[in-house]
N, C-alpha and C. Protein backbone atom coordinates (compact mmCIF):
# COMPACT_ATOMS: atom_id res chain seq x y z
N UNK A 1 -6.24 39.37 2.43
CA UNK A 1 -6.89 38.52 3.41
C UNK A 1 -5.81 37.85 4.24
N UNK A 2 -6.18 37.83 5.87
CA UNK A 2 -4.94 37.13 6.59
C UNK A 2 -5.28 36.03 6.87
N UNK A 3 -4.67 34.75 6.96
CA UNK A 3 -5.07 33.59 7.41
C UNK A 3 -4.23 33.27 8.37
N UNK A 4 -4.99 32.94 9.61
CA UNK A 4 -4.59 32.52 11.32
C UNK A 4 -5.00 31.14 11.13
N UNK A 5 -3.79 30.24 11.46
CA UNK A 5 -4.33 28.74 11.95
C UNK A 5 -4.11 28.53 12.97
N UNK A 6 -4.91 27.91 14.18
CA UNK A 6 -4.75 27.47 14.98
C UNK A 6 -5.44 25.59 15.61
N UNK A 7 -5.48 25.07 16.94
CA UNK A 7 -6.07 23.78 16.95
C UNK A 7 -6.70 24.22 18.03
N UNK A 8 -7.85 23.46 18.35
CA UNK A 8 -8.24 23.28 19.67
C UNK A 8 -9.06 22.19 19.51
N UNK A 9 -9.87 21.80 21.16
CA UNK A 9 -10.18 20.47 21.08
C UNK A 9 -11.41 20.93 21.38
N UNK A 10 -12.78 20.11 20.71
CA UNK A 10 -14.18 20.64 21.01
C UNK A 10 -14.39 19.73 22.42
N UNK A 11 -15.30 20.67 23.55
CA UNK A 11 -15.50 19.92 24.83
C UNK A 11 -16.51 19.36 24.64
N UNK A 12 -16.91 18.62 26.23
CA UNK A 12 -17.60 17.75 26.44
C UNK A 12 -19.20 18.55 25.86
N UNK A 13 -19.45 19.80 25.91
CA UNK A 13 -20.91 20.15 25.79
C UNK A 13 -20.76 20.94 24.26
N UNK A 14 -19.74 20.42 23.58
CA UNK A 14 -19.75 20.06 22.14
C UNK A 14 -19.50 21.47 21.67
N UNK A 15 -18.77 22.60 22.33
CA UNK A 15 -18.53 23.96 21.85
C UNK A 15 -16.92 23.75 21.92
N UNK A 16 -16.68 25.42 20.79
CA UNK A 16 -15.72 25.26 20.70
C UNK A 16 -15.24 27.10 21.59
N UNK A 17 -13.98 27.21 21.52
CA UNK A 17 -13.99 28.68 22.10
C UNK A 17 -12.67 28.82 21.83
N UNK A 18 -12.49 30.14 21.14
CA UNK A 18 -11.23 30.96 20.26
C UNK A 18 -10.81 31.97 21.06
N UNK A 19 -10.08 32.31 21.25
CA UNK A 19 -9.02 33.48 22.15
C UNK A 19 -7.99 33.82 22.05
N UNK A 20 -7.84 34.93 22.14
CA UNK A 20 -6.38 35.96 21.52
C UNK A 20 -6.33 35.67 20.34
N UNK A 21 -7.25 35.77 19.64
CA UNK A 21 -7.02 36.01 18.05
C UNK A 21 -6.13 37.53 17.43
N UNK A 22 -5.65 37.32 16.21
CA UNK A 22 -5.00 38.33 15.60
C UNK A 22 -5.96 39.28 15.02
N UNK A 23 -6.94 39.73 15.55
CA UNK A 23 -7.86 40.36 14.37
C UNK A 23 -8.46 41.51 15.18
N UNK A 24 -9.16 42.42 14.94
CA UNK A 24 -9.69 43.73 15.43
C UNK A 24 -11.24 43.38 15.61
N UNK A 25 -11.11 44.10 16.93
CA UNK A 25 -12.95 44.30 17.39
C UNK A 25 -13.87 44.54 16.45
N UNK A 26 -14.58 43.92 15.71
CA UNK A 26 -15.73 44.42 14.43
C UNK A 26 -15.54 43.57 13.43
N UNK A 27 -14.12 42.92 13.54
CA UNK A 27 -13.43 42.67 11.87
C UNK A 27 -14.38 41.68 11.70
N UNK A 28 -14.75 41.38 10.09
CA UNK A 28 -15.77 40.22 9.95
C UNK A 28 -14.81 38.97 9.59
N UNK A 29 -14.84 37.95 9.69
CA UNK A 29 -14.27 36.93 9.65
C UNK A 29 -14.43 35.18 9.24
N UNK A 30 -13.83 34.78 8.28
CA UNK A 30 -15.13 33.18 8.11
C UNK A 30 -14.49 32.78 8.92
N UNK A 31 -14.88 31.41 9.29
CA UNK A 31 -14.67 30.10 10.05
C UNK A 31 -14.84 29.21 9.30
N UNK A 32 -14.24 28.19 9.52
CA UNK A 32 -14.29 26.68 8.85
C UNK A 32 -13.39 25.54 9.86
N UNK A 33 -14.55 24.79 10.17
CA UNK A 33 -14.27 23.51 11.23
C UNK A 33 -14.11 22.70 10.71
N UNK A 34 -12.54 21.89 10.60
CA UNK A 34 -11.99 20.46 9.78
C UNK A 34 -11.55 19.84 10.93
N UNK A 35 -11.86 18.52 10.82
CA UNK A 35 -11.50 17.42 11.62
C UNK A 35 -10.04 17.04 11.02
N UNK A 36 -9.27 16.56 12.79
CA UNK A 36 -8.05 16.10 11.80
C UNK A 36 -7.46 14.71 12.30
N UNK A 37 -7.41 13.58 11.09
CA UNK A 37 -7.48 12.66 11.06
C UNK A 37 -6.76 11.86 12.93
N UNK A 38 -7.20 11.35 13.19
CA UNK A 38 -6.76 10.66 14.58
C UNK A 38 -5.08 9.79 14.09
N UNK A 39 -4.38 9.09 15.12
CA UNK A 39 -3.23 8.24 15.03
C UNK A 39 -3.91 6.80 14.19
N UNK A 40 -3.36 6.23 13.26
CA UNK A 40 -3.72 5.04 12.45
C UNK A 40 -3.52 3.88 13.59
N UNK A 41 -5.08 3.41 13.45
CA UNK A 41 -5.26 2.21 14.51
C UNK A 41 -4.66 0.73 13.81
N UNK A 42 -4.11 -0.13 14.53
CA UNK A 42 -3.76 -1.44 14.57
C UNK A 42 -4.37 -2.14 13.56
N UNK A 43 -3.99 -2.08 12.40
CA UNK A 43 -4.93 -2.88 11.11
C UNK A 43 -6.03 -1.69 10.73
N UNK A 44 -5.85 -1.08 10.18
CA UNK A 44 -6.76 0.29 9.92
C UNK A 44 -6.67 -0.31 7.88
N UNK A 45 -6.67 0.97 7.71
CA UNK A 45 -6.73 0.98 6.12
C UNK A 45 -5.07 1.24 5.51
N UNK A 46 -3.87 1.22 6.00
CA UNK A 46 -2.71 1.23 6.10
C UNK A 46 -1.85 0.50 7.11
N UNK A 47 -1.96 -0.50 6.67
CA UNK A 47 -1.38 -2.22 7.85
C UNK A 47 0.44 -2.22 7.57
N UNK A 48 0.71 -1.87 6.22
CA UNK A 48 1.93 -1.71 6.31
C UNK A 48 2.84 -0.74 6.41
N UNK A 49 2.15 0.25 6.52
CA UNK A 49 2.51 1.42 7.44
C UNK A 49 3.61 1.43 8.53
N UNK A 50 4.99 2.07 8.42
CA UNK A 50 5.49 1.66 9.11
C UNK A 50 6.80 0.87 9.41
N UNK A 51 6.48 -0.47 8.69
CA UNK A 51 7.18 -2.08 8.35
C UNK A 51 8.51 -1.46 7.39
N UNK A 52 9.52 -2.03 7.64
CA UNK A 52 10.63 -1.65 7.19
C UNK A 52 10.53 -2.51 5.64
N UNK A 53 11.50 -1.73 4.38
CA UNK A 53 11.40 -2.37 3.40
C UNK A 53 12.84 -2.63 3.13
N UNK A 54 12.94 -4.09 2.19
CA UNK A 54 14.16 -4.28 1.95
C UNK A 54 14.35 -4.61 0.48
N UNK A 55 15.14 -4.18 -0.12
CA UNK A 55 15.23 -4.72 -1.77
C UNK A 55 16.41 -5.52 -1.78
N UNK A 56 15.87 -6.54 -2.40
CA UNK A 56 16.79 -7.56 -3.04
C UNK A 56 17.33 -7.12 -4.34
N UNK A 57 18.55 -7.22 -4.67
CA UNK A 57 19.00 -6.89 -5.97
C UNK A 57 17.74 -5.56 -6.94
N UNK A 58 18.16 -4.53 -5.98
CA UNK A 58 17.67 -3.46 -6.72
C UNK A 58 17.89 -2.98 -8.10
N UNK A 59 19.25 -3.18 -8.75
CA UNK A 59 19.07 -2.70 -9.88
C UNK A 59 19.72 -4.22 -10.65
N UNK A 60 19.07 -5.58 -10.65
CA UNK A 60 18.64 -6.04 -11.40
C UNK A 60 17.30 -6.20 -12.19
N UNK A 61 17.49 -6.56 -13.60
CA UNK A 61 16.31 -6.36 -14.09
C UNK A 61 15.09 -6.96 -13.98
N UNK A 62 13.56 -6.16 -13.86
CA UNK A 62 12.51 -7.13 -13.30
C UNK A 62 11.59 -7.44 -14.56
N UNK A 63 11.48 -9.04 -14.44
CA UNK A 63 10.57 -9.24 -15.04
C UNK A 63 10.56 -9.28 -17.16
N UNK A 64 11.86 -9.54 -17.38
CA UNK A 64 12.91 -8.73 -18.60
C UNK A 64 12.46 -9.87 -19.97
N UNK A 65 11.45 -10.79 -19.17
CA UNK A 65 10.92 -11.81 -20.51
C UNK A 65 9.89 -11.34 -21.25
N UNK A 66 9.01 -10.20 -20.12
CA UNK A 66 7.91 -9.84 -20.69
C UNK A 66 8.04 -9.07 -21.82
N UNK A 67 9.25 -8.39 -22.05
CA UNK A 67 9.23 -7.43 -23.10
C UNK A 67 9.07 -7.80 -24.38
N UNK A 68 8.72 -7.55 -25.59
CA UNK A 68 8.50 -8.15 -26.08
C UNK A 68 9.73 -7.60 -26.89
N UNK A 69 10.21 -6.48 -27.36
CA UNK A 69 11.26 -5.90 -27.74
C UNK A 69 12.42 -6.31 -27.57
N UNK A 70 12.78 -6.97 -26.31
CA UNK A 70 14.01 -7.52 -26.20
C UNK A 70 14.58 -9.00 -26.61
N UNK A 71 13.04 -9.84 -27.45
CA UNK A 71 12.91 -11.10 -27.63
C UNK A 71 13.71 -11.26 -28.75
C-alpha cells in the first residue's frame, strides 16, 4: 500500500479538490480528512508556551527533608 500526503485548504463552498495525484486511472483509493490544529491563540490551553526557563541552582538538592531515608 502507498501512502501520499499532501495539504490543502477546504473553500468557501466547503469542497475540497485533489490534483496530480501519484496513482493510476481506476486505482481504488481511501481518503481520510484530519483537521490540523491552527497557531496557539493568546492564553489558549498552553499560556506558557514559549516563556523562557531559568534554573536556579540546578543540581542542588530539592526538597532533601522530605526523605525519610536520609533522616
Amino acid at each position: 500500500m502507498d501512502t501520499y500526503r499532501t495539504e490543502a485548504v477546504i473553500t468557501k463552498d466547503r469542497t475540497l479538490t485533489l490534483e496530480d495525484l501519484p496513482f493510476q486511472a481506476g486505482e481504488r483509493v481511501e481518503v481520510i480528512v484530519v483537521t490540523q490544529a491552527g497557531p496557539p491563540t493568546e492564553g489558549g490551553s498552553r499560556p506558557l508556551r514559549g516563556t523562557p526557563v531559568r534554573y536556579r541552582d540546578p543540581f542542588e538538592p530539592v526538597a532533601e527533608a522530605d526523605w525519610e531515608s536520609l533522616t
